[in-house]
Protein backbone atom coordinates (compact mmCIF):
# COMPACT_ATOMS: atom_id res chain seq x y z
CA UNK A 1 -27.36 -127.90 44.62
CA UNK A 2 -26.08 -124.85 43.34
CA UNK A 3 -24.64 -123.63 46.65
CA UNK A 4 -22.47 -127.19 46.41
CA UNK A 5 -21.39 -126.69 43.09
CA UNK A 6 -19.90 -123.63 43.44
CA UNK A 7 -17.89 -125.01 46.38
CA UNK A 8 -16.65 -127.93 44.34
CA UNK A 9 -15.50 -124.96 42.18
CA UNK A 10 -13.97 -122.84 44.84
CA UNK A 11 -12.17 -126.32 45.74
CA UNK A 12 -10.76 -126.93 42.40
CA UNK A 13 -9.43 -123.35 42.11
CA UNK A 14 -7.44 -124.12 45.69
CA UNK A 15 -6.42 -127.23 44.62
CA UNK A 16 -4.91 -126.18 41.13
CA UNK A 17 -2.65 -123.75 43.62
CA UNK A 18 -4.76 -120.14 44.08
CA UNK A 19 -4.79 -120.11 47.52
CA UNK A 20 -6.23 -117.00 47.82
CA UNK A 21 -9.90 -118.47 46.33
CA UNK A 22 -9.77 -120.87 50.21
CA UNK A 23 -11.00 -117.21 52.00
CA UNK A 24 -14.43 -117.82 50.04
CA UNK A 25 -14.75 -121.33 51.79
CA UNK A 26 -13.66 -119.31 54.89
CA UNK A 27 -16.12 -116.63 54.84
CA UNK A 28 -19.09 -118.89 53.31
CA UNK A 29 -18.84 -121.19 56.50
CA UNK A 30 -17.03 -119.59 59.11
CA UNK A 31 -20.62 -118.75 61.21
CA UNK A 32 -21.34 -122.75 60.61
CA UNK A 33 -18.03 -123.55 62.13
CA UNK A 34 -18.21 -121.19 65.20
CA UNK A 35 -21.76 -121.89 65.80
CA UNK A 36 -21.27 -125.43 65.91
CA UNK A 37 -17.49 -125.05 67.93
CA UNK A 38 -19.22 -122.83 70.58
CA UNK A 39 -22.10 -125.17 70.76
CA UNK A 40 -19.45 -128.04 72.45
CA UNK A 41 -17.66 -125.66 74.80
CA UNK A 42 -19.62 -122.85 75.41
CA UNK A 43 -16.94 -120.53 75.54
CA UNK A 44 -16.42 -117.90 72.69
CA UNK A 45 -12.83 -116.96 73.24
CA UNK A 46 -12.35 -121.27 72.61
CA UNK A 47 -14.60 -121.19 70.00
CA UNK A 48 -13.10 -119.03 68.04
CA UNK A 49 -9.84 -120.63 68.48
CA UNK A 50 -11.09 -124.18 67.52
CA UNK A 51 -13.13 -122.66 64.62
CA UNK A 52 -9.43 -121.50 63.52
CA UNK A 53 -7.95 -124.71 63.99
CA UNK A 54 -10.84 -126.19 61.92
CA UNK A 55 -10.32 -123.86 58.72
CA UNK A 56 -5.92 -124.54 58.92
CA UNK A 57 -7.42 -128.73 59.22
CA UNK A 58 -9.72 -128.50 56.26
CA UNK A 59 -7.07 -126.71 54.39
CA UNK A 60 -4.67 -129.05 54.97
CA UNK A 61 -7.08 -132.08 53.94
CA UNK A 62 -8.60 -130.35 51.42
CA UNK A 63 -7.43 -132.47 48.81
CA UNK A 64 -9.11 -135.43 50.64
CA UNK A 65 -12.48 -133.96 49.92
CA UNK A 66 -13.77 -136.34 47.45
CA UNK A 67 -17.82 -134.54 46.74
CA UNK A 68 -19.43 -137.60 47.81
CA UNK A 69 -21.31 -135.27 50.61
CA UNK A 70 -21.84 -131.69 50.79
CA UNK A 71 -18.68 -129.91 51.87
CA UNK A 72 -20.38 -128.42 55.21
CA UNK A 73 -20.95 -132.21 56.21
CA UNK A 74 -17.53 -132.80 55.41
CA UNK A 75 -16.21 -129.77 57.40
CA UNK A 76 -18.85 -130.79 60.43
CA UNK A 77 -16.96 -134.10 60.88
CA UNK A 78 -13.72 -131.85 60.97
CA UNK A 79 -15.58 -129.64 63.83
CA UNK A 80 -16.77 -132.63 65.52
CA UNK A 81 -13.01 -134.34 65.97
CA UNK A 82 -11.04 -131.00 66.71
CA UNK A 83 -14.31 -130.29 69.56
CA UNK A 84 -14.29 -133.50 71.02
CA UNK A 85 -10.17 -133.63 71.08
CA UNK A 86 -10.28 -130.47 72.54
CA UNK A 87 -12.50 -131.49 75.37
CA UNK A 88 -10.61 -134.87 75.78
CA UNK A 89 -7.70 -132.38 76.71
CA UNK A 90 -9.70 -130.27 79.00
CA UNK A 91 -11.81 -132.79 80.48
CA UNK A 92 -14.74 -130.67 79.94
CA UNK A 93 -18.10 -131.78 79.68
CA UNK A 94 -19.75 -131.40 76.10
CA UNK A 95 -22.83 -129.16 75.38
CA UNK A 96 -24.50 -129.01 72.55
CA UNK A 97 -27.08 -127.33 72.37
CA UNK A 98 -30.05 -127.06 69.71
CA UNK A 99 -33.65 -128.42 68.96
CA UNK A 100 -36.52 -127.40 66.21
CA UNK A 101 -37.65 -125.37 68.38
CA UNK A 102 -34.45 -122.97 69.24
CA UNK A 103 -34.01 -123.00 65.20
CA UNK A 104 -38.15 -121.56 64.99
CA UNK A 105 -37.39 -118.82 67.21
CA UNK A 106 -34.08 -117.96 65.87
CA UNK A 107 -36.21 -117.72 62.56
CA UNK A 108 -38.76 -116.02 63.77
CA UNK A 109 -36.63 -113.24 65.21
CA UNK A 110 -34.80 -110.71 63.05
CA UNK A 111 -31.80 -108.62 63.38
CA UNK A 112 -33.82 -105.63 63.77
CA UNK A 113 -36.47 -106.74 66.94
CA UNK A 114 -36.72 -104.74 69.63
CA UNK A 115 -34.56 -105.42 72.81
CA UNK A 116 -37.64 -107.45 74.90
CA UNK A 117 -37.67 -109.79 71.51
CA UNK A 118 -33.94 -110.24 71.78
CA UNK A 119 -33.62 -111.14 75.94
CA UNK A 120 -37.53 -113.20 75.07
CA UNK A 121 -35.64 -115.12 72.38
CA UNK A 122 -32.33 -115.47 74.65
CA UNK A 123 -34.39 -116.91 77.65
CA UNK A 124 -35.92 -119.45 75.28
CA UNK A 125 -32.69 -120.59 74.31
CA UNK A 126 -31.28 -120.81 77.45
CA UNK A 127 -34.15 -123.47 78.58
CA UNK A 128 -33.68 -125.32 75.55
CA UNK A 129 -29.72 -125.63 76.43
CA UNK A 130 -30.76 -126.56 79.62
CA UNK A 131 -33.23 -128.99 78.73
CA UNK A 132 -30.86 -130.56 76.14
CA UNK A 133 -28.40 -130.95 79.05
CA UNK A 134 -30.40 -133.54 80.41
CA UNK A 135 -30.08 -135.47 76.90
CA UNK A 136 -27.60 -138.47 76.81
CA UNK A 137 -25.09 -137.24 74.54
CA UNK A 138 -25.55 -139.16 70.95
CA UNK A 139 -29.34 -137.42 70.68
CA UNK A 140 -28.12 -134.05 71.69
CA UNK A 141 -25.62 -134.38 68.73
CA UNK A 142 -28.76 -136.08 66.61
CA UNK A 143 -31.05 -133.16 67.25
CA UNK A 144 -27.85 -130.07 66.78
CA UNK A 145 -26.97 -131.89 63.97
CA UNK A 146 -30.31 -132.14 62.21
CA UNK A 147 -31.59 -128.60 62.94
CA UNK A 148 -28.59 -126.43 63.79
CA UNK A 149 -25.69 -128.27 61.19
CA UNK A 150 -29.30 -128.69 58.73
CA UNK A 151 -28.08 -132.29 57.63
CA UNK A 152 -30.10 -134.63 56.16
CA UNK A 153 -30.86 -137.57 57.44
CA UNK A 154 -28.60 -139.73 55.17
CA UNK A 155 -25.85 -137.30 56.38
CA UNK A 156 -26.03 -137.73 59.84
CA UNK A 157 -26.17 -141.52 59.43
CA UNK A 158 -22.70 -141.31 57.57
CA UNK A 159 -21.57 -138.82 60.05
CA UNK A 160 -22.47 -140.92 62.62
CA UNK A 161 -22.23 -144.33 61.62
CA UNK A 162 -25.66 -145.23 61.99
CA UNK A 163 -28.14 -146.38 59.08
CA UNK A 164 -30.62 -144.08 57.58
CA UNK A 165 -33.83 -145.55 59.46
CA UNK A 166 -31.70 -145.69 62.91
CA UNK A 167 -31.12 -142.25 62.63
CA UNK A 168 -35.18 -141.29 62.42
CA UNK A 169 -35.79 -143.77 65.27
CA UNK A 170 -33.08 -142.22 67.57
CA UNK A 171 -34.30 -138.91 66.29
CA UNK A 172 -38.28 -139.91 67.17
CA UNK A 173 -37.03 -140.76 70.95
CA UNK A 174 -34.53 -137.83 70.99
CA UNK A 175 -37.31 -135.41 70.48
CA UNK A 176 -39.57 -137.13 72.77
CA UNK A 177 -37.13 -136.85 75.57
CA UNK A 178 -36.62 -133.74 75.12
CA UNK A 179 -40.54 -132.76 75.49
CA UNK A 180 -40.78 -134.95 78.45
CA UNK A 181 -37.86 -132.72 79.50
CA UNK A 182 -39.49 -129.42 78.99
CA UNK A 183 -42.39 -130.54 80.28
CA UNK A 184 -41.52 -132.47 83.65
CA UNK A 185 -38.44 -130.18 84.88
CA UNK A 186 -38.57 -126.74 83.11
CA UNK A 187 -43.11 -126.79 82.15
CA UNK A 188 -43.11 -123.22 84.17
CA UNK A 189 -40.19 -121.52 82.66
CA UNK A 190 -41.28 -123.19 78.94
CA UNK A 191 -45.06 -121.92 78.28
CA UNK A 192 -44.65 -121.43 74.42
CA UNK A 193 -42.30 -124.35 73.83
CA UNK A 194 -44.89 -126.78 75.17
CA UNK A 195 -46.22 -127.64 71.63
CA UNK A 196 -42.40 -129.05 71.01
């Protein structure tokens, strides 16, 4: 709650014309907005161009950001529109990537494991990409939006447009896909992530 209030705060100061106080937004969320950019196209160099595009947008709008939501669920549904133009453009298919189980071994790693940790905990999140590839579409974005974005439930319904009890039924089936997935086409590769 805290974390929110102080970027209602940082808004107001933009808002009443110090500029300058929007880098705070910037740096607070910028690895939220790349993480979730390079999560539809799978491309850094684009990533980091859309994340851009995304900061100039919500600056831009920034006065339409009423506090009704947390501002990172506002700025997702910024993400989500510039990603999915973008790919409209290019034609490209969508990945998104993400499930509880990628976010428990990107927690349980740190920034200081050894290199077999690091290539252990890049192989497991390479299944789980590939796994989530086989995901129609709307649950991939259920699942990166619950455990990588970390919106509630109530969130993802307004994000979404669904109601709050559709969203844990889609979410239910989502995940049970996606261990039917890891167990049926990857259950070799996936020996620790069978207790998904």
């Amino acid at each position: 709650m805290q974390e929110q209030m102080d970027d209602i705060a940082v808004i107001q100061l933009v808002l009443q014309g110090q500029q300058s106080a929007y880098a705070m937004l910037v740096d607070r969320y910028q690895q939220y907005v790349f993480t979730l950019a390079f999560r539809f196209v799978n491309n850094r160099e684009v990533a980091e161009e859309l994340a851009q595009d995304v900061f100039v947008k919500a600056y831009r709008y920034l006065a339409d950001f009423k506090g009704n939501s947390k501002f990172s669920t506002w700025l997702y549904t910024i993400v989500n529109t510039t990603c999915l133009s973008h790919l409209r453009k290019k034609k490209e298919e969508t990945v998104l990537l993400d499930h509880e189980k990628m976010v428990a071994v990107s927690d349980h790693f740190s920034a200081g494991d050894k290199p077999a940790d690091k290539l252990e905990q890049k192989t497991q999140k390479q299944l789980i990409e590939n796994a989530m590839k086989h995901l129609p579409e709307t649950e991939s974005q259920l699942l990166s939006l619950f455990y990588q974005g970390e919106q509630s439930v109530e969130e993802i319904g307004v994000i979404m447009g669904l109601t709050t009890s559709n969203v844990k039924v889609k979410m239910f089936r989502a995940r049970q896909k996606l261990k039917e997935i890891l167990e049926t086409k990857f259950s070799r590769e996936t020996p620790a992530l069978m207790g998904v």
